[in-house]
Protein backbone atom coordinates (compact mmCIF):
# COMPACT_ATOMS: atom_id res chain seq x y z
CA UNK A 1 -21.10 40.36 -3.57
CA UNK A 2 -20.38 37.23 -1.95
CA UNK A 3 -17.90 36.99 0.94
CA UNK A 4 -14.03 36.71 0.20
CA UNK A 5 -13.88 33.42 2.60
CA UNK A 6 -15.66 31.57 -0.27
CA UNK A 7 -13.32 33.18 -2.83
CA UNK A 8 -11.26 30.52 -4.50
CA UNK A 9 -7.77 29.94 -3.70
CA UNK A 10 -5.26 30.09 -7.08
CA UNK A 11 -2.65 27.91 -7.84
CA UNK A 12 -0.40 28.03 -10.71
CA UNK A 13 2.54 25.97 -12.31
CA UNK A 14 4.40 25.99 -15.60
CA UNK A 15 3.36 22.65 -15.95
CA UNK A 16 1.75 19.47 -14.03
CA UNK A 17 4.21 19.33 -11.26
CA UNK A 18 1.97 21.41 -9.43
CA UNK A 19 -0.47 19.29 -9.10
CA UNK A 20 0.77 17.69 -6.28
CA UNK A 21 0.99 20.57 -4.14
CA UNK A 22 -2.91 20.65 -5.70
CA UNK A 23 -3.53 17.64 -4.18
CA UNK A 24 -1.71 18.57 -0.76
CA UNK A 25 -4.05 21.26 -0.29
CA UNK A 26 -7.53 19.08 -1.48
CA UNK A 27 -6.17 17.48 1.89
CA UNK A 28 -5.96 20.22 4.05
CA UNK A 29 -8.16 22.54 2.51
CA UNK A 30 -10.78 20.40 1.85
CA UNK A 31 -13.70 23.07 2.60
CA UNK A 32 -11.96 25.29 0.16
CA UNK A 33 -12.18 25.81 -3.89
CA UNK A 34 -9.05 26.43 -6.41
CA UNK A 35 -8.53 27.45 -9.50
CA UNK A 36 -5.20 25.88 -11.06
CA UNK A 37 -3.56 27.04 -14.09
CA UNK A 38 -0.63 25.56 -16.42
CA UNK A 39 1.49 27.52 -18.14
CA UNK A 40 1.57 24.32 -20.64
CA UNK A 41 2.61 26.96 -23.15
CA UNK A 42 5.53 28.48 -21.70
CA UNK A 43 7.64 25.37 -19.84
CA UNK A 44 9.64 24.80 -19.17
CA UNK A 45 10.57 27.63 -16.92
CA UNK A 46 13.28 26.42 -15.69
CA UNK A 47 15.28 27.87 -19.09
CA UNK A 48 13.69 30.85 -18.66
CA UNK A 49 15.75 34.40 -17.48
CA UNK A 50 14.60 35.48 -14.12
CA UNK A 51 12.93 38.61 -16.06
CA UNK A 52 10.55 36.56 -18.00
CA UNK A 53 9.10 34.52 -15.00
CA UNK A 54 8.40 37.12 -12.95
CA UNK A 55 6.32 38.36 -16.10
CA UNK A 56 4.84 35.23 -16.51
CA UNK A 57 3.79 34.99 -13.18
CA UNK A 58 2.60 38.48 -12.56
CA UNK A 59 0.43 37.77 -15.74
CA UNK A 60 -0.75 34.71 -14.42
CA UNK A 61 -1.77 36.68 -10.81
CA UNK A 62 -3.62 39.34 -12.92
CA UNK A 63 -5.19 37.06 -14.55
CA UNK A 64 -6.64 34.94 -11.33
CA UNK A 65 -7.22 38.43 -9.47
CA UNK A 66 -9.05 39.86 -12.47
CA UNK A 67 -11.16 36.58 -13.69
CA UNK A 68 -11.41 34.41 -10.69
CA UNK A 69 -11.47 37.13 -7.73
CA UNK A 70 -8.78 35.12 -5.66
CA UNK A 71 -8.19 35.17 -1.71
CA UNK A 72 -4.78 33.68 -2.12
CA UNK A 73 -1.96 32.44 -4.46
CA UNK A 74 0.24 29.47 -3.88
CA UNK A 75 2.89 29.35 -6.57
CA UNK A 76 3.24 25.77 -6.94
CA UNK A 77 6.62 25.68 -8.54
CA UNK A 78 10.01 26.03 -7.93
CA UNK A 79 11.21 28.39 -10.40
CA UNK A 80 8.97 30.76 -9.94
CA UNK A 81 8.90 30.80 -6.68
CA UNK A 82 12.40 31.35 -6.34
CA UNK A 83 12.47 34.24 -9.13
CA UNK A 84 8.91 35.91 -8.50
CA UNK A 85 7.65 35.71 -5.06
CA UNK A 86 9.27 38.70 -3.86
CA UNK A 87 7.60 40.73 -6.82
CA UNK A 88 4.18 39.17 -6.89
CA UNK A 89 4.10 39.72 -2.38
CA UNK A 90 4.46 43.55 -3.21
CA UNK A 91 2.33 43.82 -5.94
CA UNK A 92 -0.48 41.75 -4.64
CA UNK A 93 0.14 42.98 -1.28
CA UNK A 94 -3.73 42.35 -0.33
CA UNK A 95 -3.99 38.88 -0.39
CA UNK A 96 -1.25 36.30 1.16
CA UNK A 97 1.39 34.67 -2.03
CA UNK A 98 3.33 31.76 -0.87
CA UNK A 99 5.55 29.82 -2.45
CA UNK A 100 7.11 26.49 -2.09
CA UNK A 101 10.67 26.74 -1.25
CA UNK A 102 10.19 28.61 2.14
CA UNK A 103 7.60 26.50 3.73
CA UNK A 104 10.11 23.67 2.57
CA UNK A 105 13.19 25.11 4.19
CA UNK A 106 11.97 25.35 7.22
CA UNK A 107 10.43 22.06 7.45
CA UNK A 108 14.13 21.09 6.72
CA UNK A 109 15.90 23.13 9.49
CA UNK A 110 13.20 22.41 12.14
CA UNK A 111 13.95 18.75 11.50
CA UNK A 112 17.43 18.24 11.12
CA UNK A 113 19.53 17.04 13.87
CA UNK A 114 23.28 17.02 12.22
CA UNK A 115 23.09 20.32 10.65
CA UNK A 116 23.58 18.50 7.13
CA UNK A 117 20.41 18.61 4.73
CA UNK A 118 20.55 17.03 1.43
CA UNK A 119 18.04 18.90 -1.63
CA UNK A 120 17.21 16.61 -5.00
CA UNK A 121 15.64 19.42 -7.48
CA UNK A 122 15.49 20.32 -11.08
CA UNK A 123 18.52 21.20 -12.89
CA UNK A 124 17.20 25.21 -12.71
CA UNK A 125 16.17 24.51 -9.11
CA UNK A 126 19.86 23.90 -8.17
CA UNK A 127 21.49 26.27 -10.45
CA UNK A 128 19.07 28.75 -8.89
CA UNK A 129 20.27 28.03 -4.96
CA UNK A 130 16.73 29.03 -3.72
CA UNK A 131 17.14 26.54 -1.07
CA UNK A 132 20.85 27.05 -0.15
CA UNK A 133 19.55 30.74 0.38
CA UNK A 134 16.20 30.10 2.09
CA UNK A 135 17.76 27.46 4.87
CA UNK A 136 20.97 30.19 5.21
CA UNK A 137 18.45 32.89 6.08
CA UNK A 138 16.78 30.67 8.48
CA UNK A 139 20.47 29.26 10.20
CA UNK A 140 23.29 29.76 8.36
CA UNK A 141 25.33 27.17 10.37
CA UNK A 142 23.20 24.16 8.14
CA UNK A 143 25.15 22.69 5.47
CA UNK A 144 23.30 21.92 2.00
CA UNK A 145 24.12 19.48 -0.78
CA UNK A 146 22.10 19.50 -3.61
CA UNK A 147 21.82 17.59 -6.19
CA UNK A 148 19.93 17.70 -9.66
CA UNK A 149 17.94 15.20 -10.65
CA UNK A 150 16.06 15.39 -13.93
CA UNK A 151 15.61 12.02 -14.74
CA UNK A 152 12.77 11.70 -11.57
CA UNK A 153 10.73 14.34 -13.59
CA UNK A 154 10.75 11.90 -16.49
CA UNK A 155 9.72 8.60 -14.64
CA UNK A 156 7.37 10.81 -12.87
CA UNK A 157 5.25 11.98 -15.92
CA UNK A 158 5.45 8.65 -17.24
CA UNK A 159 3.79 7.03 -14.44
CA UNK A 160 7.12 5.05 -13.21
CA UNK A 161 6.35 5.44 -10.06
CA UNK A 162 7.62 2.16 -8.56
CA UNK A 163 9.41 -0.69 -9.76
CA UNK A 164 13.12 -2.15 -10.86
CA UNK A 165 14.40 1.11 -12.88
CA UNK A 166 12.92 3.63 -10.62
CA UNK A 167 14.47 2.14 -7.93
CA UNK A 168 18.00 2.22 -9.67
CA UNK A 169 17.41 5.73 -10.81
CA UNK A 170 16.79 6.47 -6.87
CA UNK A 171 19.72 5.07 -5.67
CA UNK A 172 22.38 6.18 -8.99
CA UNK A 173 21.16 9.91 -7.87
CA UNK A 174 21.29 9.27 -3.98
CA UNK A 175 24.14 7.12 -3.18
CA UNK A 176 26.80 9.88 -3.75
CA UNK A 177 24.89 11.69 -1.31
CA UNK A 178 24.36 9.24 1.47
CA UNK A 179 27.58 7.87 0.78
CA UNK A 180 30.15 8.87 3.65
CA UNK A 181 30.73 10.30 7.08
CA UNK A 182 28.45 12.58 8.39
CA UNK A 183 25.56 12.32 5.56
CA UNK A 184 22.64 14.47 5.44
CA UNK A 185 20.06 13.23 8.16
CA UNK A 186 17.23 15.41 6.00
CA UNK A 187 16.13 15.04 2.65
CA UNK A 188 13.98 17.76 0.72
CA UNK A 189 12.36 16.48 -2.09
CA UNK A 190 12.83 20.48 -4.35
CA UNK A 191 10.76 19.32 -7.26
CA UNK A 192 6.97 19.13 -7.15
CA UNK A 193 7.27 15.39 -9.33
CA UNK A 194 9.10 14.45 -6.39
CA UNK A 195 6.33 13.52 -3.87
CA UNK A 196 5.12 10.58 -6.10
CA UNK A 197 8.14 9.01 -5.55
CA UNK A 198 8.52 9.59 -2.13
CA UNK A 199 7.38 6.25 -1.16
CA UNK A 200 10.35 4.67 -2.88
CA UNK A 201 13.02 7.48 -2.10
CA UNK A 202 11.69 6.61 1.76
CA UNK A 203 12.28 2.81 1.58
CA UNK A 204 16.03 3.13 -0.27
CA UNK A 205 16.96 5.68 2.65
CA UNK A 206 15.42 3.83 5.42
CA UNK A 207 13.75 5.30 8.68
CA UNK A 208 17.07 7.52 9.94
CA UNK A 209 16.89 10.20 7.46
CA UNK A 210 13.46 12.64 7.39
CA UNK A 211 12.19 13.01 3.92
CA UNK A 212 10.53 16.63 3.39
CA UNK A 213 7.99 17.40 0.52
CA UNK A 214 7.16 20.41 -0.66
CA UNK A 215 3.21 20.12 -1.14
CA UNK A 216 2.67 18.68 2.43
CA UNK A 217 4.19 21.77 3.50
CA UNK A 218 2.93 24.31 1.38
CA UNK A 219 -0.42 23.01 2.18
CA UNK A 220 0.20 23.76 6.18
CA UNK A 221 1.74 27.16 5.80
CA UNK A 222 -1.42 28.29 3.45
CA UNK A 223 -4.29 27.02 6.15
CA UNK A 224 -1.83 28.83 8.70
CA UNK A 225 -1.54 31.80 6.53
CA UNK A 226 -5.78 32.00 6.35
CA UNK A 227 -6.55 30.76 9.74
CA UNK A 228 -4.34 33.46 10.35
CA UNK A 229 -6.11 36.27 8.17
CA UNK A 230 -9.70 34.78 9.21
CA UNK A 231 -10.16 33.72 5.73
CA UNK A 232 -11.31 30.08 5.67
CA UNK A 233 -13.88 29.08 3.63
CA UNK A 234 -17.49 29.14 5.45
CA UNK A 235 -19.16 27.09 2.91
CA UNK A 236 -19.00 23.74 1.28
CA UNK A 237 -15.85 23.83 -1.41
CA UNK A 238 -16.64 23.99 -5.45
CA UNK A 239 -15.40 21.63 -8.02
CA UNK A 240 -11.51 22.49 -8.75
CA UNK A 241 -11.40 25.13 -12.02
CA UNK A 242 -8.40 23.81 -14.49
CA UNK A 243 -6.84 26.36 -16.90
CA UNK A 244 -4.38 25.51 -19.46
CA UNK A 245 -2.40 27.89 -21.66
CA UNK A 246 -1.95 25.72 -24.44
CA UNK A 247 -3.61 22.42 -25.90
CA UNK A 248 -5.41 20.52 -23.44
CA UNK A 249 -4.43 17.06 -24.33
CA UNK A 250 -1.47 16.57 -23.07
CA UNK A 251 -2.16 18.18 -19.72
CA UNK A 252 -5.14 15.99 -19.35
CA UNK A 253 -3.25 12.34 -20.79
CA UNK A 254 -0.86 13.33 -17.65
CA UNK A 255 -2.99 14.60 -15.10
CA UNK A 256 -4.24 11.55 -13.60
CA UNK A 257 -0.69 10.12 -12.52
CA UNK A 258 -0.89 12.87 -10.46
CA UNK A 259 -4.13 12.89 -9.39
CA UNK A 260 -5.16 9.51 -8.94
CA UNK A 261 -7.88 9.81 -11.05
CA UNK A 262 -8.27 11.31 -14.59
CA UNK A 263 -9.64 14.91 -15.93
CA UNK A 264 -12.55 15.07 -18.20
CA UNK A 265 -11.47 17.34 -21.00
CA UNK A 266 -14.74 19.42 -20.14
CA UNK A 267 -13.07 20.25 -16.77
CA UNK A 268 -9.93 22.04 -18.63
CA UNK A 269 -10.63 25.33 -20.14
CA UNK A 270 -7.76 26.62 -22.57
CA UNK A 271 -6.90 30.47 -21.96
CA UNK A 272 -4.37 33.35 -22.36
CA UNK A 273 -2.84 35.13 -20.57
């Protein structure tokens, strides 16, 4: 059997979002191999009860473990990592589950000087206060505004990354924030879309306020986590493994924005789980 170094790693999301934290870790991981599934036929998740993602992503671990004979699981969403993590750490006890919101958090908190960090997310992400509750357990003296965002997700997936509207969007969701005394000095970006625009977000808030994104982070805590374990990869990575719960297409139409490059529809394998 061959070693579990040159096991893949698995990363899942209910949709594309993910794929950023994908990239993040082609970056830092670039000896290692993945296997990244959609959920395509279950998002959004955000509108989902607590009970059904945990299912959802306990199915989608079983399925990786059972299939794919993973070394570790990065739950590249927001949702589920703020309803499921807990679960899927004590089921899966063997191999090392992160998430995205920690890793984020504490990004934040090392980083901010005025105690005052700012958090764009979903709608679910900030109904949810994952990250209200993840910076509190790291220094409860912080203070967090969030705000939700939803129209970023849209210009994301439709490849809006730059340009007049975008930029009004940016600064219609941001200006209440930064508006003010004492204004947040940090900035997480709580949405896995988010990165793509952090370019833009950057140049509207200008060099005094630090802008934290969740797949450059996740990406760092999960070499940390297997440098830590002795689990790197000892030989050259494989081609990534993309698994899609329903129809292909769309995934695929949508994949490159994130990617930089598009998917060949051979690459995406449809499965249930």
């Amino acid at each position: 059997m061959a070693s579990l170094n040159d096991a893949p790693i698995g990363v899942f999301d209910s949709g594309i979002g993910g794929l950023t934290v994908l990239n993040a870790l082609w970056q830092t991981l670039p000896q290692e191999s993945f296997v990244y599934l959609a959920d395509t036929a279950r998002i959004p998740y955000g509108t989902k009860s607590r009970e059904a993602v945990i299912q959802y992503a306990q199915q989608i671990c079983r399925q990786f473990i059972r299939h794919h004979r993973i070394k570790a699981l990065v739950i590249a969403c927001n949702t589920a990592s703020a309803h499921a993590l807990t679960t899927l750490q004590q089921e899966f006890s063997d191999i090392p589950v992160l998430g995205v919101i920690t890793p984020s958090a504490m990004a934040a908190v090392n980083a901010t000087r005025n105690q005052h960090i700012a958090v764009i997310a979903t709608e679910g992400a900030v109904r949810s206060r994952a990250y209200e509750e993840a910076i509190a357990a790291l220094d409860k003296k912080i203070r967090v505004s969030s705000e939700a965002c939803q129209l970023l997700v849209s210009l994301v997936e439709e490849g809006w990354l730059e340009g007049d509207i975008t930029d009004s969007i940016i600064q219609r969701y941001l200006q209440p924030l930064f508006n003010g005394n004492n204004t947040p000095d940090t900035l997480v970006l709580g949405c896995t879309h988010f990165p793509l625009l952090k370019p833009r977000i950057e140049n509207y808030l200008g060099k005094n306020v630090v802008v934290i994104d969740s797949a450059s982070n996740v990406a760092k805590e999960t070499r940390h986590l297997l440098e830590q374990r002795q689990l790197l990869s000892t030989e050259h990575s494989k081609p990534t493994q993309f698994l899609v719960t329903d129809s292909p297409q769309r995934f695929i139409a949508t994949a490159g924005i994130f990617l930089g490059n598009s998917l060949d529809e051979s690459k995406v394998q449809h499965i249930s789980v």
